[in-house]
Protein backbone atom coordinates (compact mmCIF):
# COMPACT_ATOMS: atom_id res chain seq x y z
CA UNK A 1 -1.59 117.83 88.50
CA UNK A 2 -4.62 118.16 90.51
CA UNK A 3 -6.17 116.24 93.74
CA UNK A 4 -8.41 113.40 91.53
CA UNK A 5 -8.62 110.51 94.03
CA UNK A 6 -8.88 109.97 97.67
CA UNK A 7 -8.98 106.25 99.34
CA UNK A 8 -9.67 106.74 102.75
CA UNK A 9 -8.60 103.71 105.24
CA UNK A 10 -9.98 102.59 107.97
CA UNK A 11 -7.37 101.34 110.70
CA UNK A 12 -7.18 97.60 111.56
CA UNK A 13 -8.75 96.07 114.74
CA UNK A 14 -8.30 97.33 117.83
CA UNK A 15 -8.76 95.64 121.41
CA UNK A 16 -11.34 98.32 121.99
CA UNK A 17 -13.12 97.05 118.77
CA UNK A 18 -12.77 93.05 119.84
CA UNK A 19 -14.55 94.10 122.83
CA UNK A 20 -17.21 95.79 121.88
CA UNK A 21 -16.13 99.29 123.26
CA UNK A 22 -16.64 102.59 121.91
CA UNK A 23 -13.18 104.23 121.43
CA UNK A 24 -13.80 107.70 119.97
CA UNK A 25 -10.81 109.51 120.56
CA UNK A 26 -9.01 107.52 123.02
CA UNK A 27 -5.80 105.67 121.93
CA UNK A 28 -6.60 102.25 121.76
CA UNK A 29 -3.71 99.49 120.11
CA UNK A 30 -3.92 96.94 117.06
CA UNK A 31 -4.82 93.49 118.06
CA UNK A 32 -2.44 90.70 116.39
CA UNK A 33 -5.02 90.57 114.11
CA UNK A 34 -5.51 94.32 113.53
CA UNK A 35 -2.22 94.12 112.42
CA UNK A 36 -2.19 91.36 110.16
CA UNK A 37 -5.25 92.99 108.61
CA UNK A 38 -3.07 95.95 107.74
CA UNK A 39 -0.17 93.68 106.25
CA UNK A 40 -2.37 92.25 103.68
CA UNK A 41 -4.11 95.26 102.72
CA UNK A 42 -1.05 97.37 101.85
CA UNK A 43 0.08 95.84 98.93
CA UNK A 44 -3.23 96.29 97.32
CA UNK A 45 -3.50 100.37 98.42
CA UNK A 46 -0.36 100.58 97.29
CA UNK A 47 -1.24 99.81 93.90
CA UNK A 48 -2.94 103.01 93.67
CA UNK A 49 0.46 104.79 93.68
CA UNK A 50 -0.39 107.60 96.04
CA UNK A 51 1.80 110.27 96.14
CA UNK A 52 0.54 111.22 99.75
CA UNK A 53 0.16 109.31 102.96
CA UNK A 54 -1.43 111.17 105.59
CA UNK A 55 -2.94 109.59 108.85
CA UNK A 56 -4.56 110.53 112.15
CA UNK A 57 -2.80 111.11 115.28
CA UNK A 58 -4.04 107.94 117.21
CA UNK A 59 -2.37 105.11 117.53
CA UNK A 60 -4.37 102.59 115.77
CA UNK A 61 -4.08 104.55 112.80
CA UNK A 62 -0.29 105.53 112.58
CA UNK A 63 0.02 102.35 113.15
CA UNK A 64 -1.82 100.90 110.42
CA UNK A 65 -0.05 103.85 108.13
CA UNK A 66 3.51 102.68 108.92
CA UNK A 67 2.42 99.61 107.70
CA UNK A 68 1.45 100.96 103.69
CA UNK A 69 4.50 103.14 104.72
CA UNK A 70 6.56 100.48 104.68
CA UNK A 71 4.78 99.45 100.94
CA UNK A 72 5.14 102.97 99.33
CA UNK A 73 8.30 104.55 100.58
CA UNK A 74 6.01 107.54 101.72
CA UNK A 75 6.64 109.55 105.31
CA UNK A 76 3.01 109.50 106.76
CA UNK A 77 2.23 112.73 107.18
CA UNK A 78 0.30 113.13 110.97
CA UNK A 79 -3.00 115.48 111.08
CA UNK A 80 -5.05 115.09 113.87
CA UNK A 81 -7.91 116.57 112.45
CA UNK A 82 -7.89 112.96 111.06
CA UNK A 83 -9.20 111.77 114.27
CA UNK A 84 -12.41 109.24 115.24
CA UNK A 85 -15.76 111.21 116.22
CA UNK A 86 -15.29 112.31 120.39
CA UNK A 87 -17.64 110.37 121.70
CA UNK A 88 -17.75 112.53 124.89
CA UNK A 89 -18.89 110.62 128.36
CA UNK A 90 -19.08 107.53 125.82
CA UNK A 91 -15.45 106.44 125.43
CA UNK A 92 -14.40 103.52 126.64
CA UNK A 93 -17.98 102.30 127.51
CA UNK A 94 -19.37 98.96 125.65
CA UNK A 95 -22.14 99.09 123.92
CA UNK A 96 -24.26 97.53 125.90
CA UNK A 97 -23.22 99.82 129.35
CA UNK A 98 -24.20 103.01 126.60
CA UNK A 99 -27.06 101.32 125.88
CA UNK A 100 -28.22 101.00 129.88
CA UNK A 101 -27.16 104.43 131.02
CA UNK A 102 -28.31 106.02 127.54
CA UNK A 103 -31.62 104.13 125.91
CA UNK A 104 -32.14 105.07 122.31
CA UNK A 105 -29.32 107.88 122.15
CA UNK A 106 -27.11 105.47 119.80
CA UNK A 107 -29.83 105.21 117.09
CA UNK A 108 -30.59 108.66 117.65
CA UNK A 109 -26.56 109.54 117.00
CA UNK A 110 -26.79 107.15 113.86
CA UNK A 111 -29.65 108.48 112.19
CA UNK A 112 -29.16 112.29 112.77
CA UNK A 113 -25.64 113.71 112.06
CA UNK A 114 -26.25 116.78 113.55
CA UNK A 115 -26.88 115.16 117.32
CA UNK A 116 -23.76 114.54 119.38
CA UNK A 117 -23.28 112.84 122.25
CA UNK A 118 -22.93 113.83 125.71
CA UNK A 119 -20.06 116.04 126.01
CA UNK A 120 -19.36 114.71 122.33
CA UNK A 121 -18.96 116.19 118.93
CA UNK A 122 -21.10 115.94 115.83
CA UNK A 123 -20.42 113.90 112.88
CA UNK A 124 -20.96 117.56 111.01
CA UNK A 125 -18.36 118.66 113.44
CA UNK A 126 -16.13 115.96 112.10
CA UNK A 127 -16.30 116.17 108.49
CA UNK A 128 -15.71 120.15 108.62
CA UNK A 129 -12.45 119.37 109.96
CA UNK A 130 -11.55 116.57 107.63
CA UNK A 131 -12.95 118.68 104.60
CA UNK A 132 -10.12 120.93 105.69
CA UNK A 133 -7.22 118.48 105.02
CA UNK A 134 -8.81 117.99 101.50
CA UNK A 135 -8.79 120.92 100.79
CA UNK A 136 -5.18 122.13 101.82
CA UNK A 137 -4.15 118.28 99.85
CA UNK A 138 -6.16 120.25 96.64
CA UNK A 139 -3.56 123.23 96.82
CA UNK A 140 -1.00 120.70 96.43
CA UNK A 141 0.94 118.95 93.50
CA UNK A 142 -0.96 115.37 94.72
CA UNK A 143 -3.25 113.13 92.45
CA UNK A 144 -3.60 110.49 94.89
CA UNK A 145 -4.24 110.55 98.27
CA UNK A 146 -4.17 107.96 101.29
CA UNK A 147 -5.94 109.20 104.31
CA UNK A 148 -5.56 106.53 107.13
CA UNK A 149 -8.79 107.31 109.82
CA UNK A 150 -11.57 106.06 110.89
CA UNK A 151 -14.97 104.39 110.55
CA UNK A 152 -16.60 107.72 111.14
CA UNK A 153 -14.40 110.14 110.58
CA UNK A 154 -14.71 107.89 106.62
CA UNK A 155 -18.63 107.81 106.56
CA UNK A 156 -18.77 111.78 107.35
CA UNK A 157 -16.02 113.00 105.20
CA UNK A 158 -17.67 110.67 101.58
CA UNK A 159 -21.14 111.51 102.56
CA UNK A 160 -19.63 115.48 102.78
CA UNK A 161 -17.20 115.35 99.58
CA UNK A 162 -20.69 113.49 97.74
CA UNK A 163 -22.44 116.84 99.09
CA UNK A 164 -25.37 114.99 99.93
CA UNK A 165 -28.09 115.86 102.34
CA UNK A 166 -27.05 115.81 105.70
CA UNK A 167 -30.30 114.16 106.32
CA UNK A 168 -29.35 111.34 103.80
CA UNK A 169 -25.56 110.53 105.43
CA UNK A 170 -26.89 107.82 107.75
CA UNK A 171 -27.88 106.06 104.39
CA UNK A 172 -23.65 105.18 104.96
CA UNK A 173 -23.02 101.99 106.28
CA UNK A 174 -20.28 101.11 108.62
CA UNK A 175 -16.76 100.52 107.73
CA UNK A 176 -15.18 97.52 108.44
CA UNK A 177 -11.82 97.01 110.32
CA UNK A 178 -9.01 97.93 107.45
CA UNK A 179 -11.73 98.33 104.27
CA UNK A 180 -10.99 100.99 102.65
CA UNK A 181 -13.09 103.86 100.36
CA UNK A 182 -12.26 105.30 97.49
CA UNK A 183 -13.29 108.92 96.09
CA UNK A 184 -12.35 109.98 92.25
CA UNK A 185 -13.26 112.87 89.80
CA UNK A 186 -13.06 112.48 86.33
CA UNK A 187 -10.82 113.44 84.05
CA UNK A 188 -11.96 116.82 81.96
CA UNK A 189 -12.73 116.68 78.35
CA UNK A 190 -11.60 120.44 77.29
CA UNK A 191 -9.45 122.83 79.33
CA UNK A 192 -7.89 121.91 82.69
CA UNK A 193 -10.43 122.52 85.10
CA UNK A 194 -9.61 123.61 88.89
CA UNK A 195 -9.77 120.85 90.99
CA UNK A 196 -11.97 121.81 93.41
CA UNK A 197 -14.80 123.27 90.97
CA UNK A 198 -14.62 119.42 89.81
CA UNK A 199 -17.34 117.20 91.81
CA UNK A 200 -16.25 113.81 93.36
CA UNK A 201 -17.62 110.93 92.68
CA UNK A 202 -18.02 107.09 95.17
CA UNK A 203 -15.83 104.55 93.06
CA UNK A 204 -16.19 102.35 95.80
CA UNK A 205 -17.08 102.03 99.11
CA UNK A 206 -16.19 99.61 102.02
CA UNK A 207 -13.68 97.54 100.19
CA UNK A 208 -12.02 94.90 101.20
CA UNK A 209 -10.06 91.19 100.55
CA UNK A 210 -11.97 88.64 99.88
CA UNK A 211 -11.68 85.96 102.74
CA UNK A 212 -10.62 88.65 105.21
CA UNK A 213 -12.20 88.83 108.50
């Protein structure tokens, strides 16, 4: 058995995220809502029968993993190399108060993954760690995979696994609040191949329940 899909789940609303505040890697909390997001989405990502569950270290996301925990039986596994994008002297700012002290650098950081900001990491920076967990997940016995993250920490790590451009990643749109993406290769024709000489492929990307906020 080899590593053949990955859905990679974005955490469900945060009070950081109702306000309008960047969180990077600070530990902000589920809303009501956040959670409730969460309790209708596991059912569906459980369908996918993962055989891991692994999730970042933050709250918002361990959170949201006990709740597909709770689905699946699984022990989420903690990495914290699963974590959001540091956002340096950015956390806990709104956008508007990075926007004052900071004019421009937000597009800037959207449209060039290799720019971080102040006192911040890249988004390059981030997907070389996530890449990591993939690839110790690929010297497992796991087809299926459930990485709970975040919205960047998601974008970086498909655009990455894709191996497209780094130029071309801000063609990623953001993830919403508990969407999920999901990452497959295909099944080989002849001989087992090794799973990692096998490229991935977007099955889908930003998904979500119809009617949900």
């Amino acid at each position: 058995m080899t590593l053949r899909r990955l859905v990679l789940w974005r955490h469900g609303e945060t009070d950081y995220n109702a306000d309008r505040r960047m969180q990077g890697q600070l530990d902000s909390v589920l809303t009501p809502l956040g959670l409730d997001q969460a309790r209708r989405a596991a059912p569906v990502l459980a369908a996918f029968q993962p055989q891991a569950l692994l999730t970042s270290d933050l709250r918002r996301a361990s959170d949201t993993a006990a709740v597909l925990a709770e689905y699946t039986g699984l022990v989420p596994s903690t990495d914290k190399r699963l974590r959001e994008t540091h956002l340096g002297h950015w956390q806990g700012r709104t956008h508007a108060e990075v926007d004052a002290a900071w004019p421009g650098a937000r597009q800037t950081w959207r449209l060039d993954p290799e720019w971080a900001p102040p006192g911040g990491e890249t988004r390059v920076e981030v997907a070389a760690r996530a890449l990591a967990v993939v690839a110790e997940l690929d010297a497992g016995n796991i087809e299926t995979a459930v990485l709970c993250a975040h919205g960047g920490l998601i974008a970086s790590l498909s655009a990455a696994l894709l191996d497209l451009p780094v130029r071309n990643w801000s063609s990623f749109a953001r993830i919403g609040n508990c969407r999920w993406t999901v990452l497959g290769r295909p099944v080989p024709l002849g001989p087992p191949a090794v799973s990692t000489d096998r490229p991935w492929r977007l099955v889908t990307y930003n998904a979500g329940l119809l009617g949900a906020p």
